[in-house]
PDB file of N, CA and C in Angstrom:
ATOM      1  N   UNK A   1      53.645  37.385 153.203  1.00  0.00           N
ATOM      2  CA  UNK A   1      53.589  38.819 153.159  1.00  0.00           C
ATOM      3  C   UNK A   1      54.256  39.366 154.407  1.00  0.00           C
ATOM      4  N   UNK A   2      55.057  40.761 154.369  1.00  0.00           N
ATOM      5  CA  UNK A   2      55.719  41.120 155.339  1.00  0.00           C
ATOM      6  C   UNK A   2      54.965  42.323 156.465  1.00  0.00           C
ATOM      7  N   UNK A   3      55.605  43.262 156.864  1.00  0.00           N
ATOM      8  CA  UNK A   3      55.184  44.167 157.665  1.00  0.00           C
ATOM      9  C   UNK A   3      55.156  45.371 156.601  1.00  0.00           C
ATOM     10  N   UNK A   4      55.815  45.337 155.558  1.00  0.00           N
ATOM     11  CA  UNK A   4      55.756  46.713 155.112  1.00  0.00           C
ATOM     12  C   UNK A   4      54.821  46.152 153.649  1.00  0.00           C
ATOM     13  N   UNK A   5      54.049  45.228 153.743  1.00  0.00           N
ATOM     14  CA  UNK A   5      53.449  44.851 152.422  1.00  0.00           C
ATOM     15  C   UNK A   5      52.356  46.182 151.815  1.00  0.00           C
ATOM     16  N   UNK A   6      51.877  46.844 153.142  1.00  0.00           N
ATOM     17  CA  UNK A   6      50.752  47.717 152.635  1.00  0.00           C
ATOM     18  C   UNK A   6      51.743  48.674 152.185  1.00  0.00           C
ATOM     19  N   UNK A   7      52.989  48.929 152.129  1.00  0.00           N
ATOM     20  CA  UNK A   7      53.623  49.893 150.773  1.00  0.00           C
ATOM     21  C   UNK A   7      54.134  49.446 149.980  1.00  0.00           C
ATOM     22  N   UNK A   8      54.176  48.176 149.529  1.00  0.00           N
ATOM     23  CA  UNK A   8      54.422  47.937 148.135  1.00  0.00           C
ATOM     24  C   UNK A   8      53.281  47.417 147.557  1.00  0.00           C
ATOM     25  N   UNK A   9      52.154  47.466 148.051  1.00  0.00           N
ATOM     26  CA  UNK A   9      50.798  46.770 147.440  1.00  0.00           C
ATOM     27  C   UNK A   9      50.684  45.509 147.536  1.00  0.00           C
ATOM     28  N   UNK A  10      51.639  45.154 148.190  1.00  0.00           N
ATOM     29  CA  UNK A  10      51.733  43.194 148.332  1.00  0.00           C
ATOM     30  C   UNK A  10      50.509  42.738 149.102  1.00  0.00           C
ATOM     31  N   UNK A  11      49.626  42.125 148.560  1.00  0.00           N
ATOM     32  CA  UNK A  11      48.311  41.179 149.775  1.00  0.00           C
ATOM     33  C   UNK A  11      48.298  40.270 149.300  1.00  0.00           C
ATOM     34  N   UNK A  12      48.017  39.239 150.616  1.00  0.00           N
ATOM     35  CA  UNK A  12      47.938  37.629 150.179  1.00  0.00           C
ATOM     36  C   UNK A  12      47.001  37.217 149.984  1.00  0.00           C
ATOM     37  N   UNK A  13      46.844  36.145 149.304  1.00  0.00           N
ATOM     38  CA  UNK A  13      45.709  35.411 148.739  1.00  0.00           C
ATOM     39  C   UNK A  13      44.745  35.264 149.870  1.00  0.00           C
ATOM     40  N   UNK A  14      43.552  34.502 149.894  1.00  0.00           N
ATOM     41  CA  UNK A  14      42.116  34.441 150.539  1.00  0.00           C
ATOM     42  C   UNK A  14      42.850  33.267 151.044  1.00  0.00           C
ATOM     43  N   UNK A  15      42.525  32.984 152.555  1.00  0.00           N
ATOM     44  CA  UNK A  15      42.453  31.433 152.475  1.00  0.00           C
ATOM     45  C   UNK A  15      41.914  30.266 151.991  1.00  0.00           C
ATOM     46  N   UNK A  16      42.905  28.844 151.622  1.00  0.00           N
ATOM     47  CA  UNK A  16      42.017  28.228 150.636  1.00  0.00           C
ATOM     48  C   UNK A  16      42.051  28.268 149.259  1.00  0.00           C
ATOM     49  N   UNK A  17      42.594  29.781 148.806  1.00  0.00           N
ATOM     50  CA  UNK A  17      42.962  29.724 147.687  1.00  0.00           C
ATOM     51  C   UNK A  17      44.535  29.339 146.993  1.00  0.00           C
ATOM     52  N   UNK A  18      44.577  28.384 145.745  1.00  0.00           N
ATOM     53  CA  UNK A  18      45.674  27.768 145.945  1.00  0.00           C
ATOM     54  C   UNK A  18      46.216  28.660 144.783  1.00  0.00           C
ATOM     55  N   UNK A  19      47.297  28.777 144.712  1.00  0.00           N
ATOM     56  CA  UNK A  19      48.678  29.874 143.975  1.00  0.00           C
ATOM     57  C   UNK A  19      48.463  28.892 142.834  1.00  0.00           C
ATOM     58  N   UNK A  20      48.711  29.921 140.872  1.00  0.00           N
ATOM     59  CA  UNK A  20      48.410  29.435 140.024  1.00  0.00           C
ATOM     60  C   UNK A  20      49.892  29.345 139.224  1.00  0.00           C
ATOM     61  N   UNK A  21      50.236  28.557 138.393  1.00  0.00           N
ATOM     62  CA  UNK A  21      51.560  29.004 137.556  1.00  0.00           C
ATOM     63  C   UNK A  21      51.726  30.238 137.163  1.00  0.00           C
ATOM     64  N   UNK A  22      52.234  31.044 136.539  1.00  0.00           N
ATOM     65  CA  UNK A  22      52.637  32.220 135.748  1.00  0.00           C
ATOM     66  C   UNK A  22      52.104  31.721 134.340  1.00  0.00           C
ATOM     67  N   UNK A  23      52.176  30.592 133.890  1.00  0.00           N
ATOM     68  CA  UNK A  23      51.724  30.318 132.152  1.00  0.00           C
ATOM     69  C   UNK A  23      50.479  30.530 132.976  1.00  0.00           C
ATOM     70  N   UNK A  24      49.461  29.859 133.250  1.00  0.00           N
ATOM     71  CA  UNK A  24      47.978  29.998 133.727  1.00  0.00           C
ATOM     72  C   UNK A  24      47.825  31.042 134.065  1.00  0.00           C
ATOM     73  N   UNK A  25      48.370  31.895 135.111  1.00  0.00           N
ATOM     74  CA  UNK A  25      47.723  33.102 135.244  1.00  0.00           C
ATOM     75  C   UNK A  25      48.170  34.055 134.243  1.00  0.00           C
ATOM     76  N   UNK A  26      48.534  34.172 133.366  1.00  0.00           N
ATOM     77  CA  UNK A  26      48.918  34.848 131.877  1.00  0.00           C
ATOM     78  C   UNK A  26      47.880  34.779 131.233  1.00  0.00           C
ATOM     79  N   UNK A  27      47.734  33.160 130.767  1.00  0.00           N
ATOM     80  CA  UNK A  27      46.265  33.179 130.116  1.00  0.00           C
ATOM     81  C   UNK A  27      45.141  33.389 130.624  1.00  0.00           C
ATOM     82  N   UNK A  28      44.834  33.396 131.638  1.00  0.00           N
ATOM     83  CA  UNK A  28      43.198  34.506 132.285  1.00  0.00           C
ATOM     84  C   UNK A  28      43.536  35.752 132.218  1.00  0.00           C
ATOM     85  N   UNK A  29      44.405  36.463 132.535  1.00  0.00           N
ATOM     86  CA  UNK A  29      44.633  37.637 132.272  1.00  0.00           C
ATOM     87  C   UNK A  29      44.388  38.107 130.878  1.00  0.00           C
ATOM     88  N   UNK A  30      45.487  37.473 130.212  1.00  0.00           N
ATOM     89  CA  UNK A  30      45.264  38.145 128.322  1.00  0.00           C
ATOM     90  C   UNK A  30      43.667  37.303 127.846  1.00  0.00           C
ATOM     91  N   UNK A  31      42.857  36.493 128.664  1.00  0.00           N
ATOM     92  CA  UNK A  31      41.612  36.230 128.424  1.00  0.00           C
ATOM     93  C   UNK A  31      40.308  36.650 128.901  1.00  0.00           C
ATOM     94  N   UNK A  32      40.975  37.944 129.423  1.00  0.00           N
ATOM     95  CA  UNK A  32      39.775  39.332 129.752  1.00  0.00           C
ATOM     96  C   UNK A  32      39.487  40.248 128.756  1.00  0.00           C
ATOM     97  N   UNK A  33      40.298  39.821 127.908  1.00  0.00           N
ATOM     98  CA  UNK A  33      40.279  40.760 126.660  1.00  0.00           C
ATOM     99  C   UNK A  33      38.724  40.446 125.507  1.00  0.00           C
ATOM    100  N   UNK A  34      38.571  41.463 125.429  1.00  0.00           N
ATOM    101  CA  UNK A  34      37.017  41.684 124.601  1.00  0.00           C
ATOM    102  C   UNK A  34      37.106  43.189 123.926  1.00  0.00           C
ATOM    103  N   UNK A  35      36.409  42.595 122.667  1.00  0.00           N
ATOM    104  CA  UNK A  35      36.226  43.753 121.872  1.00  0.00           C
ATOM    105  C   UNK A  35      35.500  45.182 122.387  1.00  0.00           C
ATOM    106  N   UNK A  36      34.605  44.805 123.525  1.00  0.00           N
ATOM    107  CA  UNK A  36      33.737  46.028 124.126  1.00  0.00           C
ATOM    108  C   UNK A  36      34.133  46.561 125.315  1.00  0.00           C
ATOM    109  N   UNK A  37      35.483  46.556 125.528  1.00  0.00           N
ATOM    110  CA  UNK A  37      36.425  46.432 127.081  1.00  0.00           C
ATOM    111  C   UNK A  37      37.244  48.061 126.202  1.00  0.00           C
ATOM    112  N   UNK A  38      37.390  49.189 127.032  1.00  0.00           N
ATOM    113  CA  UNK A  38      38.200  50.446 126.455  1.00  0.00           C
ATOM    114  C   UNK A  38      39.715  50.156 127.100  1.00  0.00           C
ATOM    115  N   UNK A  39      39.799  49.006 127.160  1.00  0.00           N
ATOM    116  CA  UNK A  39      41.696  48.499 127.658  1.00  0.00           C
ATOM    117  C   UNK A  39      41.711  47.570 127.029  1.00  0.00           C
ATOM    118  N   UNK A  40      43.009  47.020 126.842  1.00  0.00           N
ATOM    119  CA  UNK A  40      43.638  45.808 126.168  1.00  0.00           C
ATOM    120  C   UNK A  40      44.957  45.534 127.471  1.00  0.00           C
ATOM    121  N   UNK A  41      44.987  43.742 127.505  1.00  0.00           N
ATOM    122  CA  UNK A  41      46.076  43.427 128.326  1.00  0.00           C
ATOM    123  C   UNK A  41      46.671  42.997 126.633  1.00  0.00           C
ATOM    124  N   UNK A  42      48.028  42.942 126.895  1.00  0.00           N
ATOM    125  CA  UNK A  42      48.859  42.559 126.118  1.00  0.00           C
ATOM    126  C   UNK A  42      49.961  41.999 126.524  1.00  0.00           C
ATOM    127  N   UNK A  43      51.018  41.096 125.276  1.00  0.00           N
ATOM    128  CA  UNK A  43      52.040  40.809 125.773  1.00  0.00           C
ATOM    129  C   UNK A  43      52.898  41.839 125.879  1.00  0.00           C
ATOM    130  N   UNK A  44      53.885  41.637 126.541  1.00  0.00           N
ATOM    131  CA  UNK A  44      54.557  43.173 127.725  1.00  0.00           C
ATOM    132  C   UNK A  44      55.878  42.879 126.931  1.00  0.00           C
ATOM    133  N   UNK A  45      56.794  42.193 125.955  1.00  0.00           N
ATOM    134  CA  UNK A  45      58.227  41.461 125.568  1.00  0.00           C
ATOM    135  C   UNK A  45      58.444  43.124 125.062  1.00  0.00           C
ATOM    136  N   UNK A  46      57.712  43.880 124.589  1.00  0.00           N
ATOM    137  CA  UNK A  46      58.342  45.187 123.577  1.00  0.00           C
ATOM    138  C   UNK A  46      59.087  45.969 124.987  1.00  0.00           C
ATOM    139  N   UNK A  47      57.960  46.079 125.849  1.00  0.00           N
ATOM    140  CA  UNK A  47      58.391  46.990 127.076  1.00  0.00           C
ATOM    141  C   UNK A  47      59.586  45.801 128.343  1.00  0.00           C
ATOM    142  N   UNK A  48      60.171  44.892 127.759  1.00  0.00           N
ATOM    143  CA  UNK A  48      60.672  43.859 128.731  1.00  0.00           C
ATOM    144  C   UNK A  48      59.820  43.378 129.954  1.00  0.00           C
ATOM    145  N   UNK A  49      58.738  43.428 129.512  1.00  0.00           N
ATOM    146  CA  UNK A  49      58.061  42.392 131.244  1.00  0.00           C
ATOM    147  C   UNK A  49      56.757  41.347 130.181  1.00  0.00           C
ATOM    148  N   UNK A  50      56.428  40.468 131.419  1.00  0.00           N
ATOM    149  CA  UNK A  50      55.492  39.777 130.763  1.00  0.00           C
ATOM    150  C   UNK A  50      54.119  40.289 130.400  1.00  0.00           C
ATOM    151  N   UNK A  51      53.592  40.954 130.868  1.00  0.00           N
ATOM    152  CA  UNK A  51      52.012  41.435 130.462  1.00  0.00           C
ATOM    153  C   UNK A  51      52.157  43.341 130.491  1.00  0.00           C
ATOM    154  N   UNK A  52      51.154  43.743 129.572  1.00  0.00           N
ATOM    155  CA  UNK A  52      51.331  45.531 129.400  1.00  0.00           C
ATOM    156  C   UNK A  52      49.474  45.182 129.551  1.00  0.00           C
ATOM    157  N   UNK A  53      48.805  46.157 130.633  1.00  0.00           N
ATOM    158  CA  UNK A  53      47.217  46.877 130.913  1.00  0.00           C
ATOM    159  C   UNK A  53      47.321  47.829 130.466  1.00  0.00           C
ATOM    160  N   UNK A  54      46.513  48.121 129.317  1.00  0.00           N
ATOM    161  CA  UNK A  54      46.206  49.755 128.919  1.00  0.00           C
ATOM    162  C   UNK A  54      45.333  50.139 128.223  1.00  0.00           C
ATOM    163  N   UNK A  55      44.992  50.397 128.430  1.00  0.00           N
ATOM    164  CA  UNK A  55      44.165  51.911 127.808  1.00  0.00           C
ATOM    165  C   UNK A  55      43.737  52.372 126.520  1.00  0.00           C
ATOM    166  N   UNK A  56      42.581  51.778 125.621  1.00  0.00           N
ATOM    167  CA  UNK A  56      43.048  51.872 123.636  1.00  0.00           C
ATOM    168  C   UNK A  56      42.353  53.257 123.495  1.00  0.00           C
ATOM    169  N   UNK A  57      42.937  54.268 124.417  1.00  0.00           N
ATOM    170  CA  UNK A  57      43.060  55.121 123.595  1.00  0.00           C
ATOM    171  C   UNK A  57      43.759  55.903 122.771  1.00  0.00           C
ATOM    172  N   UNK A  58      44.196  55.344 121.931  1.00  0.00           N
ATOM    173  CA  UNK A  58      44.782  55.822 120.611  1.00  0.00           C
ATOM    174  C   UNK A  58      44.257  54.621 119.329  1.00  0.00           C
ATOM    175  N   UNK A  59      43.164  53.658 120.024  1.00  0.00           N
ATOM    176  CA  UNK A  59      42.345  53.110 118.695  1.00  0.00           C
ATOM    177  C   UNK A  59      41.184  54.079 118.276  1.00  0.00           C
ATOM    178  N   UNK A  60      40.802  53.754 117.271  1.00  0.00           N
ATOM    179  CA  UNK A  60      39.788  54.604 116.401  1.00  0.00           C
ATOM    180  C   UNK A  60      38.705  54.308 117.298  1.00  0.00           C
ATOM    181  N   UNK A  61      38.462  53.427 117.523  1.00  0.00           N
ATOM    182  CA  UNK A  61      36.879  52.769 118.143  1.00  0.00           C
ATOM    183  C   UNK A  61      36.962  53.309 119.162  1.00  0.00           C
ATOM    184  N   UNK A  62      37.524  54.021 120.045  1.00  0.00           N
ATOM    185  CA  UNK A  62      37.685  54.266 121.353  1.00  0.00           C
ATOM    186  C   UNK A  62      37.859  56.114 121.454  1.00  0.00           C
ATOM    187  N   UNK A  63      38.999  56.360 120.904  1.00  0.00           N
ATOM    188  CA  UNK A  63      39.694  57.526 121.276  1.00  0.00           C
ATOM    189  C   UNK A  63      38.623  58.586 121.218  1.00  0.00           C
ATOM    190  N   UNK A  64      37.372  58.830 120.223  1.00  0.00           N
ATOM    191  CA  UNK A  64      36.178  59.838 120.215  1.00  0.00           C
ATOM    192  C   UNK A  64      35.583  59.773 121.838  1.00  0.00           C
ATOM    193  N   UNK A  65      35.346  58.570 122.260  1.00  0.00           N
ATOM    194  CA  UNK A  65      34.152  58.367 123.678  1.00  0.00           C
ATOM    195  C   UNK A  65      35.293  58.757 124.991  1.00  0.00           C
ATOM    196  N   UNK A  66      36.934  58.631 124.493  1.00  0.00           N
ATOM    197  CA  UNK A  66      37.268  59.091 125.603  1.00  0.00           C
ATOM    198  C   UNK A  66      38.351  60.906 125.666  1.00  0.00           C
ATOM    199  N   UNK A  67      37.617  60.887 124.556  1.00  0.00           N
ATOM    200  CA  UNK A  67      37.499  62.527 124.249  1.00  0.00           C
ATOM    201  C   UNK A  67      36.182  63.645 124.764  1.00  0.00           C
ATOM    202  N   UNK A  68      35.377  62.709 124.431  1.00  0.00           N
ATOM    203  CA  UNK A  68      33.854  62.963 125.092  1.00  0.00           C
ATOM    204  C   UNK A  68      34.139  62.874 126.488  1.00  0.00           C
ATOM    205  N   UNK A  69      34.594  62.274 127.242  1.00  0.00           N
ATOM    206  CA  UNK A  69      34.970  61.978 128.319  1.00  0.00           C
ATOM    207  C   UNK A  69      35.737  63.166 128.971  1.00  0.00           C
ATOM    208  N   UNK A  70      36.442  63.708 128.752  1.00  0.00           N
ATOM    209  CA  UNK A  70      37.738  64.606 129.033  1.00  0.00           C
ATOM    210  C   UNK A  70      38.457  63.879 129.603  1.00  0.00           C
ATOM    211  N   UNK A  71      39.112  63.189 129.061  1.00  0.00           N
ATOM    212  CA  UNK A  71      40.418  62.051 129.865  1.00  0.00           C
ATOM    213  C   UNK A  71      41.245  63.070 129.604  1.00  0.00           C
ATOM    214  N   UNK A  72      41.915  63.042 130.972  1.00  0.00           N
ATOM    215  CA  UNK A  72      43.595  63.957 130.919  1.00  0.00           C
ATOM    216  C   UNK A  72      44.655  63.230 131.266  1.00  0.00           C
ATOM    217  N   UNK A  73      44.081  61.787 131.613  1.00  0.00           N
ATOM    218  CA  UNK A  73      45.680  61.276 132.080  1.00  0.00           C
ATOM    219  C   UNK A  73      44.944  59.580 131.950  1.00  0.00           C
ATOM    220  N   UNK A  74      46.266  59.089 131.566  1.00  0.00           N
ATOM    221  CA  UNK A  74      46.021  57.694 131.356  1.00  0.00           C
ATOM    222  C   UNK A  74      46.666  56.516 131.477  1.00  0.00           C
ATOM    223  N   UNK A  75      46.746  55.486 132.123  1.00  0.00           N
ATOM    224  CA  UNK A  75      47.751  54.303 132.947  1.00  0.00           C
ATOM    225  C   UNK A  75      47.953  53.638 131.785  1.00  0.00           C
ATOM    226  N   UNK A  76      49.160  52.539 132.169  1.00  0.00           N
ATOM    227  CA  UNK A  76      50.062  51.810 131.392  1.00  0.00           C
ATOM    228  C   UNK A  76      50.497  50.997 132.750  1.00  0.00           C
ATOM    229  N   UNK A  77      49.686  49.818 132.905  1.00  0.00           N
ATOM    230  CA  UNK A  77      50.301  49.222 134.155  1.00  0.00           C
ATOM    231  C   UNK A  77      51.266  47.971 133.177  1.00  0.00           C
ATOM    232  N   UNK A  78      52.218  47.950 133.801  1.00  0.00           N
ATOM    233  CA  UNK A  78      53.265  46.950 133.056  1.00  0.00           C
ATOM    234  C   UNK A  78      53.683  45.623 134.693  1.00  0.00           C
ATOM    235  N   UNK A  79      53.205  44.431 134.168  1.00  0.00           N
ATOM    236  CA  UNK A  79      53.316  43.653 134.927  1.00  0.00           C
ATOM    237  C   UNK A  79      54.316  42.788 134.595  1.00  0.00           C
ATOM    238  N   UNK A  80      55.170  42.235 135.607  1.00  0.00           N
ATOM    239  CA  UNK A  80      56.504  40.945 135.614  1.00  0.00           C
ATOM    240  C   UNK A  80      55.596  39.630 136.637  1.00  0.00           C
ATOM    241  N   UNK A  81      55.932  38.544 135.872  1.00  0.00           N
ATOM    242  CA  UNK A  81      55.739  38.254 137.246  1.00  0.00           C
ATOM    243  C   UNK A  81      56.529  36.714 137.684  1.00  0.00           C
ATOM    244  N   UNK A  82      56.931  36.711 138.959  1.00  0.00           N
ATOM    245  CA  UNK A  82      57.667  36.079 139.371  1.00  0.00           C
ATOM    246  C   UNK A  82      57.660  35.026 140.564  1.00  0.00           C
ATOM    247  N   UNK A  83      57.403  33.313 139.588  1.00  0.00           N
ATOM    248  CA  UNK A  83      56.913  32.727 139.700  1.00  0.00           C
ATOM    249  C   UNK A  83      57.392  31.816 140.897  1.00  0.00           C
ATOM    250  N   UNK A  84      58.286  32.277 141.165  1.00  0.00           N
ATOM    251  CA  UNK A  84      59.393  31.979 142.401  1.00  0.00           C
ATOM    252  C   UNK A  84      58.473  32.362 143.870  1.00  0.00           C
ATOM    253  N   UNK A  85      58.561  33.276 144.001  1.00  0.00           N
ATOM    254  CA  UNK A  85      57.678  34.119 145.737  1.00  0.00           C
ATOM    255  C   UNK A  85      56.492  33.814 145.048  1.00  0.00           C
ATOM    256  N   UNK A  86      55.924  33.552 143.862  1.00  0.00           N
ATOM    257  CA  UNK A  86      54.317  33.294 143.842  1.00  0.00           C
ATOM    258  C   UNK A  86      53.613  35.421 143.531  1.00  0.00           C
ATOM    259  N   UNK A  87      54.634  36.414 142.994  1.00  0.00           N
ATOM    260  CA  UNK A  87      53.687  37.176 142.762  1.00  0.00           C
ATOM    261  C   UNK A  87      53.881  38.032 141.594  1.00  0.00           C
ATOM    262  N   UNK A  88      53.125  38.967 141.353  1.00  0.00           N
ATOM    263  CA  UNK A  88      52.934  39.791 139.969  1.00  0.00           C
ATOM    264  C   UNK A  88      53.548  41.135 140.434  1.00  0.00           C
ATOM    265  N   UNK A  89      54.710  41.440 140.038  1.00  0.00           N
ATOM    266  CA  UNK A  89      54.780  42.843 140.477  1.00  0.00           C
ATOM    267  C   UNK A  89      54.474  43.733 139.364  1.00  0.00           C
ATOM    268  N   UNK A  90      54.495  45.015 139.545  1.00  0.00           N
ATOM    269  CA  UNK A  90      53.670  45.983 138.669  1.00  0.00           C
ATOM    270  C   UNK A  90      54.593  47.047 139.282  1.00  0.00           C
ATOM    271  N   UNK A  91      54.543  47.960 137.736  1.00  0.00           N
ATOM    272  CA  UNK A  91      54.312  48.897 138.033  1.00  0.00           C
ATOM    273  C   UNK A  91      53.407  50.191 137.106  1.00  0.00           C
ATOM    274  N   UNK A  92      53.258  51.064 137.234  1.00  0.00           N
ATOM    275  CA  UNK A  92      52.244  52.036 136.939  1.00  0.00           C
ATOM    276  C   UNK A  92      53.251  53.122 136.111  1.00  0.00           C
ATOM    277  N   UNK A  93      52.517  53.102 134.678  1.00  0.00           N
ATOM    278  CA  UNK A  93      52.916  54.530 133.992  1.00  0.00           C
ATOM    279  C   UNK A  93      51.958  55.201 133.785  1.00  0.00           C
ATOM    280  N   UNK A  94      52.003  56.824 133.803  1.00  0.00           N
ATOM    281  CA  UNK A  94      51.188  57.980 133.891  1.00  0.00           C
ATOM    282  C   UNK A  94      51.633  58.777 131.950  1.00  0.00           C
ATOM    283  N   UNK A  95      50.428  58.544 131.431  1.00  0.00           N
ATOM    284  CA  UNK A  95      50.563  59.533 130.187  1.00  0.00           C
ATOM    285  C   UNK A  95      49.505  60.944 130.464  1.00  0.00           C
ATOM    286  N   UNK A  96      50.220  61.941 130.188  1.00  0.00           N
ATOM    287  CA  UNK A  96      49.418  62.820 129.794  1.00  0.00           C
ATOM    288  C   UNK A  96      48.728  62.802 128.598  1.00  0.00           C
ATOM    289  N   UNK A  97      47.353  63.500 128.559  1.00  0.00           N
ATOM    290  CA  UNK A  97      46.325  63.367 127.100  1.00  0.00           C
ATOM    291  C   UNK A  97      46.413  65.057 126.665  1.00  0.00           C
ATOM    292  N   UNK A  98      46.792  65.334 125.657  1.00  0.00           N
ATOM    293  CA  UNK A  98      46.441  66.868 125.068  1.00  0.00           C
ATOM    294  C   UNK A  98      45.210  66.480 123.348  1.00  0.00           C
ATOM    295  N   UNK A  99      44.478  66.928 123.829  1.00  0.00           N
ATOM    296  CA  UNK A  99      43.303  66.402 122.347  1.00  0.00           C
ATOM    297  C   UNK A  99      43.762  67.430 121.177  1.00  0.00           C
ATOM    298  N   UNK A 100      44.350  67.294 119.983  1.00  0.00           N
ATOM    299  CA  UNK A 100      44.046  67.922 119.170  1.00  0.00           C
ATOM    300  C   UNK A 100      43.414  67.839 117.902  1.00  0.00           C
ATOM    301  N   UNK A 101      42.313  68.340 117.637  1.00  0.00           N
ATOM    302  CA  UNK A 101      41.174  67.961 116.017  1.00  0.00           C
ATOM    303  C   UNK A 101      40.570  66.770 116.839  1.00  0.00           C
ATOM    304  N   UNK A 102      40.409  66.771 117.781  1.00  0.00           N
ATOM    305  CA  UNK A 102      39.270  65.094 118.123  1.00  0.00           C
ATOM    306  C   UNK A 102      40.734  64.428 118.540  1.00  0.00           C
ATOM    307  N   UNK A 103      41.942  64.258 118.121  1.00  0.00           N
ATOM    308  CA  UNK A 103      42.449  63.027 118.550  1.00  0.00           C
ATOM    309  C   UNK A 103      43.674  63.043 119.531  1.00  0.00           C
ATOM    310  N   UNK A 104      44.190  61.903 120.359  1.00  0.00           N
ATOM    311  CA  UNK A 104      44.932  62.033 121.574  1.00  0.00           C
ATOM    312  C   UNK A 104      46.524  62.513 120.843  1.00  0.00           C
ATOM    313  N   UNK A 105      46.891  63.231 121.544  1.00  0.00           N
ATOM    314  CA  UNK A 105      48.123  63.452 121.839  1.00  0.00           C
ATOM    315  C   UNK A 105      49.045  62.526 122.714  1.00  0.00           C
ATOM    316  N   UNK A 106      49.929  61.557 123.030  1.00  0.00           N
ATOM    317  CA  UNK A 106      50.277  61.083 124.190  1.00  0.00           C
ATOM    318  C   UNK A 106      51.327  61.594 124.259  1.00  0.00           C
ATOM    319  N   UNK A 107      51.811  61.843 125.913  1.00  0.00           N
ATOM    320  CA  UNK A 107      53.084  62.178 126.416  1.00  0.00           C
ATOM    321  C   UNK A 107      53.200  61.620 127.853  1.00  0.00           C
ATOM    322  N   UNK A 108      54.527  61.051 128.343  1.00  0.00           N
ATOM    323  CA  UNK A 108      54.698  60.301 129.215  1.00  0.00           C
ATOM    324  C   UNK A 108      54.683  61.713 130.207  1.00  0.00           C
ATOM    325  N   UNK A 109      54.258  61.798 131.522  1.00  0.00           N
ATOM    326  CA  UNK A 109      54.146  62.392 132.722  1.00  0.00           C
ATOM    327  C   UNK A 109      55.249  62.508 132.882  1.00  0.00           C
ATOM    328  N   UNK A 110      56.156  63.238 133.541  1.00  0.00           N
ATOM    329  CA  UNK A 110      57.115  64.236 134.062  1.00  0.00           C
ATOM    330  C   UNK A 110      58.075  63.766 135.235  1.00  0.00           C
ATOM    331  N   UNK A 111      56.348  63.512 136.028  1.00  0.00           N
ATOM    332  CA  UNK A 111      56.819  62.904 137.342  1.00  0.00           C
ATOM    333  C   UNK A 111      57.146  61.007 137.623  1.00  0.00           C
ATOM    334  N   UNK A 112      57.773  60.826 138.517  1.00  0.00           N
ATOM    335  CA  UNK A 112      58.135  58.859 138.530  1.00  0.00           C
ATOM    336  C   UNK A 112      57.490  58.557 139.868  1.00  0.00           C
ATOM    337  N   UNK A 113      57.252  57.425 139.672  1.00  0.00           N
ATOM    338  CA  UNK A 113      56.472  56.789 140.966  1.00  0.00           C
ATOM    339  C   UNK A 113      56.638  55.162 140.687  1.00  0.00           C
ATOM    340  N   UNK A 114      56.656  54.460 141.201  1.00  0.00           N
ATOM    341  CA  UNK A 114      57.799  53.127 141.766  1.00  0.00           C
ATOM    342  C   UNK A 114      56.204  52.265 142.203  1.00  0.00           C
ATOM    343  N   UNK A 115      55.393  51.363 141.757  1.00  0.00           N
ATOM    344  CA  UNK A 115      54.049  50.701 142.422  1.00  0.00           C
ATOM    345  C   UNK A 115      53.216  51.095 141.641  1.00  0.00           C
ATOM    346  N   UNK A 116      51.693  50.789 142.668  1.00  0.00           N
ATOM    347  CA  UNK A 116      50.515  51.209 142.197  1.00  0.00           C
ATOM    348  C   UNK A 116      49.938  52.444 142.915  1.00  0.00           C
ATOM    349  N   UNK A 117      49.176  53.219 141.683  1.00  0.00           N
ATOM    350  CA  UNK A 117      48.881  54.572 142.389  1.00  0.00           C
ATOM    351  C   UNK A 117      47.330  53.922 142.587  1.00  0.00           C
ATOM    352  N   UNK A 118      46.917  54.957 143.957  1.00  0.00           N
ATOM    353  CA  UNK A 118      45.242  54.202 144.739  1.00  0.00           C
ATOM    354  C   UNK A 118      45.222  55.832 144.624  1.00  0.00           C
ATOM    355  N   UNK A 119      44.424  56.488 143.724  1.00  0.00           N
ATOM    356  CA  UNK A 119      43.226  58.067 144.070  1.00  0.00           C
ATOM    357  C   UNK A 119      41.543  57.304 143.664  1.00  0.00           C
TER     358      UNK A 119
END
C-alpha cells in the first residue's frame, strides 16, 4: 500500500493474513448470498467486471419494505479484481429512486464519482 492509499480506499490486509486467489475470493463473495439478504452479489460479465453488489430493489419480495423505508438513492458497487497486485478494485454507482403506485422507478444519478463513497 502507498502514501496516497487512504484516497483510493486501498488498505492492507491484517497481519498474518495470507492473500486468496480471485477464483476463491469470488466464491465467498457470490456465497453471501441468501434469500433473506435485501442485496444480491452477482456475476458482473453484463456490466464488464467480475462481481456486481446491489440492491433487489426492483424484486417483488423486496421493493414494498424499501418503499416503506423511503429509500431515495441506491448503490451498484461493481467490482474487478486483479489478481496480479493482490486487489479488488471497485467502483460505486448512485441510482436515484422516484416511487410510483408502490413501485421503484430507477434512474442513474447525474453526478460521477471514481471509488467508494464513506457518508
Amino acid at each position: 500500500m502507498g502514501v496516497f492509499s487512504w484516497l483510493t480506499g486501498s488498505r492492507a490486509a491484517l497481519p498474518g493474513v495470507a492473500r486468496e486467489s480471485a477464483a476463491a475470493l469470488r466464491e465467498r463473495l457470490l456465497g453471501l448470498n441468501r434469500d433473506t439478504a435485501p442485496w444480491t452479489v452477482r456475476d458482473g460479465a453484463p456490466e464488464g467486471v467480475d462481481l456486481v453488489a446491489e440492491w433487489r430493489i426492483v424484486d417483488a419480495e423486496w421493493y414494498e419494505i424499501f418503499a416503506k423505508a423511503g429509500t431515495r438513492r441506491v448503490f451498484k458497487v461493481l467490482m474487478k479484481f486483479d489478481e496480479a497486485q493482490g486487489v479488488v478494485r471497485s467502483a460505486d454507482q448512485e441510482w436515484s429512486v422516484e416511487w410510483r403506485a408502490g413501485t421503484p422507478d430507477l434512474s442513474l444519478a447525474g453526478s460521477a464519482f471514481r471509488g467508494q463513497q464513506w457518508e
